[in-house]
C-alpha atoms as a PDB file:
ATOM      1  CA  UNK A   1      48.122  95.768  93.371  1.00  0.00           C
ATOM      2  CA  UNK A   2      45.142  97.637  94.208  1.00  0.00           C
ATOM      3  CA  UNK A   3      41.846  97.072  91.679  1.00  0.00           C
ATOM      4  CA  UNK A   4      41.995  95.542  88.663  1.00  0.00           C
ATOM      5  CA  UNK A   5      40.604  97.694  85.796  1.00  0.00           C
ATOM      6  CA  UNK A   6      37.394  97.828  83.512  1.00  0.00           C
ATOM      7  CA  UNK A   7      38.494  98.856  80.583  1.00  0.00           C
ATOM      8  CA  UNK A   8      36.521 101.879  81.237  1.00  0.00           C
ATOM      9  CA  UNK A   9      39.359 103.876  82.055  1.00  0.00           C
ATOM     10  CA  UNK A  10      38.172 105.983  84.655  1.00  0.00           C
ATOM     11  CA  UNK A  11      36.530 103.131  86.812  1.00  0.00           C
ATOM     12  CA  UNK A  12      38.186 100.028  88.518  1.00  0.00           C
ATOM     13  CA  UNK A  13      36.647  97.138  89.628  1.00  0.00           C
ATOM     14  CA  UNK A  14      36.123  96.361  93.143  1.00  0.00           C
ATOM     15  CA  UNK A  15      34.049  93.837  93.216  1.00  0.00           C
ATOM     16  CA  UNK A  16      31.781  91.255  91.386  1.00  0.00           C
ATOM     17  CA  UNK A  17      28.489  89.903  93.581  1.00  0.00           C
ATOM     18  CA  UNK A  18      28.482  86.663  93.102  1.00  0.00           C
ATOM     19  CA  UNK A  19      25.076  85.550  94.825  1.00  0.00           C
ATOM     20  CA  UNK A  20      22.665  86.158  97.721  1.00  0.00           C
ATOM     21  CA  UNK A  21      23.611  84.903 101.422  1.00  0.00           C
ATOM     22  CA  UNK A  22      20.469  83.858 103.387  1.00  0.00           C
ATOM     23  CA  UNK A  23      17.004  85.849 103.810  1.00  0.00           C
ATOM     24  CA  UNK A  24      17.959  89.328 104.632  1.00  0.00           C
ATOM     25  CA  UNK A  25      19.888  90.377 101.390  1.00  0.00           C
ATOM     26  CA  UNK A  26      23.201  89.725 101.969  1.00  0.00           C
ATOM     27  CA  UNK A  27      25.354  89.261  99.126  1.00  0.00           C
ATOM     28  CA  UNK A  28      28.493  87.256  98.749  1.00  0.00           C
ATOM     29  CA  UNK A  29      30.873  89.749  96.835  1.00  0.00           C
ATOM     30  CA  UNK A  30      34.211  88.407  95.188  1.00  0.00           C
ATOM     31  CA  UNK A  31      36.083  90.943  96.327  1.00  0.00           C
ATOM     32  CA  UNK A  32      38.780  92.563  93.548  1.00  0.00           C
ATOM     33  CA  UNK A  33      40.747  95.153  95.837  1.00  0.00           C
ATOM     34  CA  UNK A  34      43.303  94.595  98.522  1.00  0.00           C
ATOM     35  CA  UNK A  35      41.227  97.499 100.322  1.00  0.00           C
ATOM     36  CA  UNK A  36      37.871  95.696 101.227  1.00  0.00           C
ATOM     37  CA  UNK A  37      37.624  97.689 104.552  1.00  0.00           C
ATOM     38  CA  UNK A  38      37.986 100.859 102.543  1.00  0.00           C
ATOM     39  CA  UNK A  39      36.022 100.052  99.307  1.00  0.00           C
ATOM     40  CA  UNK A  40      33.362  98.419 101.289  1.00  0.00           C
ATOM     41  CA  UNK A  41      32.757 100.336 104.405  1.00  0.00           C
ATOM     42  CA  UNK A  42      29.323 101.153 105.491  1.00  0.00           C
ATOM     43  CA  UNK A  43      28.029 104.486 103.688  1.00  0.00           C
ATOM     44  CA  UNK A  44      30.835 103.579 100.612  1.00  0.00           C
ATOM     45  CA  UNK A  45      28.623 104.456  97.372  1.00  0.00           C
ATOM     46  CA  UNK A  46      29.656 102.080  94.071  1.00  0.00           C
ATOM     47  CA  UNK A  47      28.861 101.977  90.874  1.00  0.00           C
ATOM     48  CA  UNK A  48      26.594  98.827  90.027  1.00  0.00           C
ATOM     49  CA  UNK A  49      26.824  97.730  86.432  1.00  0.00           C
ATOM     50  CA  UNK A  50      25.422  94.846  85.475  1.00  0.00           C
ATOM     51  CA  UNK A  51      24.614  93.882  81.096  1.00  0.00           C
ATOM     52  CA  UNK A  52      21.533  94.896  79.551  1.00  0.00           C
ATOM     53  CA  UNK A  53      20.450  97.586  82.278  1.00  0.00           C
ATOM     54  CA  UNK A  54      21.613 101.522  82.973  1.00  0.00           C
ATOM     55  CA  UNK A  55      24.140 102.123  85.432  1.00  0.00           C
ATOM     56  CA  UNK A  56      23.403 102.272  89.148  1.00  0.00           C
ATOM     57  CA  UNK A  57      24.537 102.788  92.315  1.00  0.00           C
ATOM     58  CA  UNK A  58      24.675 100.712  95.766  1.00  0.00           C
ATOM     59  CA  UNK A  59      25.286 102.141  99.024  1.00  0.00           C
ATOM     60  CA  UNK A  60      27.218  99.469 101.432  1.00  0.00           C
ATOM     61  CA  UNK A  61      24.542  99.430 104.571  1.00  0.00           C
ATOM     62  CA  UNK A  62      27.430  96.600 105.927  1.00  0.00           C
ATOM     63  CA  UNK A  63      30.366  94.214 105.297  1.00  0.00           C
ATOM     64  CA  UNK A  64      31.875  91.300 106.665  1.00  0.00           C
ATOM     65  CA  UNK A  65      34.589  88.574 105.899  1.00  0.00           C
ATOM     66  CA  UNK A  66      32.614  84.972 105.362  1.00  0.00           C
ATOM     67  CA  UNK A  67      34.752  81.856 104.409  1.00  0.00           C
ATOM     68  CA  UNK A  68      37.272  83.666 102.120  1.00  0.00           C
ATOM     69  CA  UNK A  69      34.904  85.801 100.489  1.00  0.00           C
ATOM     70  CA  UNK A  70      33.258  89.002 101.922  1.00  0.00           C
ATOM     71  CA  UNK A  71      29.390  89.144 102.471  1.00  0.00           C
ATOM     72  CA  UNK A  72      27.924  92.616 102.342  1.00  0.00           C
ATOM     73  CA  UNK A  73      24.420  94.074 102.605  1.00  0.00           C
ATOM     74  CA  UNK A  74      23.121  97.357 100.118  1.00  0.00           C
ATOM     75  CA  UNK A  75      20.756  99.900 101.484  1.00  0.00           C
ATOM     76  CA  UNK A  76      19.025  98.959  97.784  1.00  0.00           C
ATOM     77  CA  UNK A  77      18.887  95.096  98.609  1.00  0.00           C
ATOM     78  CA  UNK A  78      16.478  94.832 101.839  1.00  0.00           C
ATOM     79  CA  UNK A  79      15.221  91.359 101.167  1.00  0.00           C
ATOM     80  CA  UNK A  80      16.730  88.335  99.070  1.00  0.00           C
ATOM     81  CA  UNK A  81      14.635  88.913  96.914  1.00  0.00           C
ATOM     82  CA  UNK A  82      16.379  92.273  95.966  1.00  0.00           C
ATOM     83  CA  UNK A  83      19.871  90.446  96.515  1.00  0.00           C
ATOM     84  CA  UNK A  84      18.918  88.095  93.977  1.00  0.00           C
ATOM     85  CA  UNK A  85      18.597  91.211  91.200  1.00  0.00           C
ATOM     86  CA  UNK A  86      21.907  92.214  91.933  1.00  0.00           C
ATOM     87  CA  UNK A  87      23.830  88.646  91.065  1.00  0.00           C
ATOM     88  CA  UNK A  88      26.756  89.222  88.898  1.00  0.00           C
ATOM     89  CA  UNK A  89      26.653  93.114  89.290  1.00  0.00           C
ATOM     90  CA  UNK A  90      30.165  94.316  88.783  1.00  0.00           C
ATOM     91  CA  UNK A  91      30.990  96.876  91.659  1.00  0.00           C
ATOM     92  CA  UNK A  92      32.942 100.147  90.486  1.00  0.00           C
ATOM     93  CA  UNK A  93      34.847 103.077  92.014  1.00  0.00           C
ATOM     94  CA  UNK A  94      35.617 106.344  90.341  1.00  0.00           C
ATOM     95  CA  UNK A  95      39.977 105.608  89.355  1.00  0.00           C
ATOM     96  CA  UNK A  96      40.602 109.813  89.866  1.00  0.00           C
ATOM     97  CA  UNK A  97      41.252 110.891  92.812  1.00  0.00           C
ATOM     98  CA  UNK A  98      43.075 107.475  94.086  1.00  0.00           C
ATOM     99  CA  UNK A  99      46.127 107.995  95.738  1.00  0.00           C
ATOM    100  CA  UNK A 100      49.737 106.416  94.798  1.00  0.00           C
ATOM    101  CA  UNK A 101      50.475 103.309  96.327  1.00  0.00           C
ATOM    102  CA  UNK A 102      52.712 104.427  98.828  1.00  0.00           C
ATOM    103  CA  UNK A 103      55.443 101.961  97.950  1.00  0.00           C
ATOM    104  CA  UNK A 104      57.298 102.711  94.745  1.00  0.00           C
ATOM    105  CA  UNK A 105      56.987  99.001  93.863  1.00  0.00           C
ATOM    106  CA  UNK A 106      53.674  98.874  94.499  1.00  0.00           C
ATOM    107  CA  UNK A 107      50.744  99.467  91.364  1.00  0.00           C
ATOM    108  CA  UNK A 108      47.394 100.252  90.719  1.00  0.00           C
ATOM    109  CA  UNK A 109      46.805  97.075  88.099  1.00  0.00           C
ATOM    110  CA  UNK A 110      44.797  99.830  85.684  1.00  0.00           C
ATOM    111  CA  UNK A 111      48.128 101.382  85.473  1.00  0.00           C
ATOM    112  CA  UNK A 112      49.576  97.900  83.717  1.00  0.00           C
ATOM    113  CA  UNK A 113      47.311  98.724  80.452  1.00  0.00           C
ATOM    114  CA  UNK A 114      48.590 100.470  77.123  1.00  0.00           C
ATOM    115  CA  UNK A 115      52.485  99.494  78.610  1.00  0.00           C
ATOM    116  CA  UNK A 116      54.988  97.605  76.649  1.00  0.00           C
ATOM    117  CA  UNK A 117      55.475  94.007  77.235  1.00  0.00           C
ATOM    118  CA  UNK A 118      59.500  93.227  76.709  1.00  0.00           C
ATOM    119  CA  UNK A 119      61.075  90.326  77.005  1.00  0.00           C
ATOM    120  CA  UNK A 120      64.679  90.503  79.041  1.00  0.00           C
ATOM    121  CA  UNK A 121      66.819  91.374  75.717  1.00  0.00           C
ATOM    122  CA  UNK A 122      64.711  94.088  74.918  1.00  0.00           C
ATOM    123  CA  UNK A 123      62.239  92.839  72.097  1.00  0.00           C
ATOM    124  CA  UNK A 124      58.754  94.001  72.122  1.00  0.00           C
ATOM    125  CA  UNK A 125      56.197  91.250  72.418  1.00  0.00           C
ATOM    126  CA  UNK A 126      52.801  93.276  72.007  1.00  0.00           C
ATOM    127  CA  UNK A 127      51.036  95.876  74.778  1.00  0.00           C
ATOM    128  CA  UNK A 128      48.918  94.951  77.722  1.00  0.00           C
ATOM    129  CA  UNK A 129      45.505  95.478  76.588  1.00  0.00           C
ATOM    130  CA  UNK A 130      43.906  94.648  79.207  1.00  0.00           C
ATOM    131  CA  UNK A 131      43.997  92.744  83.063  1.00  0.00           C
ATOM    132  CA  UNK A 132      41.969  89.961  83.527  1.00  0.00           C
ATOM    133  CA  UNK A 133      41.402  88.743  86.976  1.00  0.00           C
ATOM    134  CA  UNK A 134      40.584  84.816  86.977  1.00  0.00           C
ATOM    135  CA  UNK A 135      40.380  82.250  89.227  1.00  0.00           C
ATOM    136  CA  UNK A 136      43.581  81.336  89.215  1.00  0.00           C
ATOM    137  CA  UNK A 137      44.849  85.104  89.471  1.00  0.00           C
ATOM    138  CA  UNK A 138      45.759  87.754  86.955  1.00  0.00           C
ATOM    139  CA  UNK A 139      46.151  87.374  83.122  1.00  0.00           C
ATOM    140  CA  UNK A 140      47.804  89.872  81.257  1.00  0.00           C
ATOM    141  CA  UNK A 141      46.105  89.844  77.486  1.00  0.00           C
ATOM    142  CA  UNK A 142      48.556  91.213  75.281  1.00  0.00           C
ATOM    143  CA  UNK A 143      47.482  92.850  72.255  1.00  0.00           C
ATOM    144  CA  UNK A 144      50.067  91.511  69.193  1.00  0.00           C
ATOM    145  CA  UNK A 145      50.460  92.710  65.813  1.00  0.00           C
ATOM    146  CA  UNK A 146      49.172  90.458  63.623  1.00  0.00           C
ATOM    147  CA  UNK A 147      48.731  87.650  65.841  1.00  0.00           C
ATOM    148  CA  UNK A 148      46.110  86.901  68.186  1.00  0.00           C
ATOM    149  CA  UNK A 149      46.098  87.896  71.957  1.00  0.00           C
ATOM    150  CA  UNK A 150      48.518  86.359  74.333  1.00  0.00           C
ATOM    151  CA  UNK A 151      47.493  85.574  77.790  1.00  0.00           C
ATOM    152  CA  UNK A 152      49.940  85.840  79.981  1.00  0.00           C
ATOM    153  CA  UNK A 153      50.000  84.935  84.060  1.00  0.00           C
ATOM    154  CA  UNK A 154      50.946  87.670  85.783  1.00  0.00           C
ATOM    155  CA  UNK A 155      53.424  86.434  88.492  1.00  0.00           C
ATOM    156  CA  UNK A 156      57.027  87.025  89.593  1.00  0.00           C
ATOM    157  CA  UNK A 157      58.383  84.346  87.420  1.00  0.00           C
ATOM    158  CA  UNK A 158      56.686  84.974  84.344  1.00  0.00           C
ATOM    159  CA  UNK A 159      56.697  89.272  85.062  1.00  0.00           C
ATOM    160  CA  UNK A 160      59.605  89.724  87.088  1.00  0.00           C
ATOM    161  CA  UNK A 161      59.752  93.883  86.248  1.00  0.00           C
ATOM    162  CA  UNK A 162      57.013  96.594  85.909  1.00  0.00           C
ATOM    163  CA  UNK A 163      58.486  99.904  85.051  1.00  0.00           C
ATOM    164  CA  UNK A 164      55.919 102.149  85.239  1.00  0.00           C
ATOM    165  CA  UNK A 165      58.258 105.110  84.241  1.00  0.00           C
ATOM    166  CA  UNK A 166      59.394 103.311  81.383  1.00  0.00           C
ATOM    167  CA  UNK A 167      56.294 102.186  79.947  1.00  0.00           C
ATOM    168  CA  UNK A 168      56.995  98.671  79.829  1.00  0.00           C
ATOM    169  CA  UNK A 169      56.828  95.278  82.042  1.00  0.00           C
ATOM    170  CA  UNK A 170      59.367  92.630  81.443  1.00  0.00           C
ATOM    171  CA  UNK A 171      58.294  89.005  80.592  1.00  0.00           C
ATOM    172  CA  UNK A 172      60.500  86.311  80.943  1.00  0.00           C
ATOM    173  CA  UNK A 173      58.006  83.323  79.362  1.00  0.00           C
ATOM    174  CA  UNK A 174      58.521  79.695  79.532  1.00  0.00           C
ATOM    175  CA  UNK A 175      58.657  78.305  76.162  1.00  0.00           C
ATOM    176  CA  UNK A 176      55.187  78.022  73.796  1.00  0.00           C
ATOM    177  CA  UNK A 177      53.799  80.692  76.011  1.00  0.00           C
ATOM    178  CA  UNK A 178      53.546  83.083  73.198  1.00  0.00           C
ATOM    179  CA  UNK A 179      53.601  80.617  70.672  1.00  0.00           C
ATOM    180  CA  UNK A 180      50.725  81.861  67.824  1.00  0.00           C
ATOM    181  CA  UNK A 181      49.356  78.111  67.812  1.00  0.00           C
END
């Protein structure tokens, strides 16, 4: 997986800044990409979009891992007092112009949404509205007719197949997962 979507379409989220790091304006960012190095390199313009005020943009000035998390500076954010402005700014990147994964297995999670969600004997369950990355990893919400949203985890034993060409992923739910209670 490579960025989990905004439900923007043509953005992905990279990153989410959690809070500032010390007196200089470093932020801690939780990172939402398994290419930090790339999304975050120094001159890397993003997207900042945070509720209640226009979009932006940030310009990485420098990055570096910190205790599981990365820590990065803006050109915008001299001071902490800047930093502080930019908690809970969600960090985009334009989704065109992204290459394939190189591995045929391997997906951009934005590409998970509006697919089919099966379970092994072929019965549709609902579509994947939408990815939600939590702290415990992924959630798939599933959009259902006439019942509410499932929330599914999205790991090997619960979504052992995504077909991308077929326009489904395969579910194989422990029992009450789906359940409408």
């Amino acid at each position: 997986m490579s960025s989990t979507p905004t439900g923007k379409g043509a953005e992905l989220l990279v990153g989410i800044v959690a809070r500032p790091h010390g007196l200089r304006g470093e932020l801690v960012v939780e990172v939402r990409t398994d290419s930090p190095e790339e999304r975050f390199a120094p001159g890397s313009v993003l997207t900042a979009r945070r509720a209640g005020v226009p979009d932006g943009s940030v310009t990485v000035e420098s990055s570096r891992p910190h205790s599981g998390r990365l820590l990065v500076r803006f050109v915008e954010a001299p001071d902490r007092t800047a930093a502080e402005e930019l908690r809970g700014t969600r960090l985009l990147i334009a989704a065109a112009g992204l290459p394939p994964p190189d591995d045929p297995d391997e997906f951009h999670v934005h590409q998970l949404e509006g697919l089919r969600a099966e379970l092994e004997n072929g019965s549709v369950v609902g579509t994947v509205r939408e990815v939600i990355h939590g702290p415990g990893g992924e959630l798939l919400v599933l959009a259902r007719p006439e019942l509410p949203d499932a929330l599914v985890p999205f790991v090997q034993a619960i979504v052992p197949a995504v077909d991308l060409e077929g326009g489904r992923v395969v579910l194989t739910p422990p029992e009450g997962l789906l359940d409408a209670d």
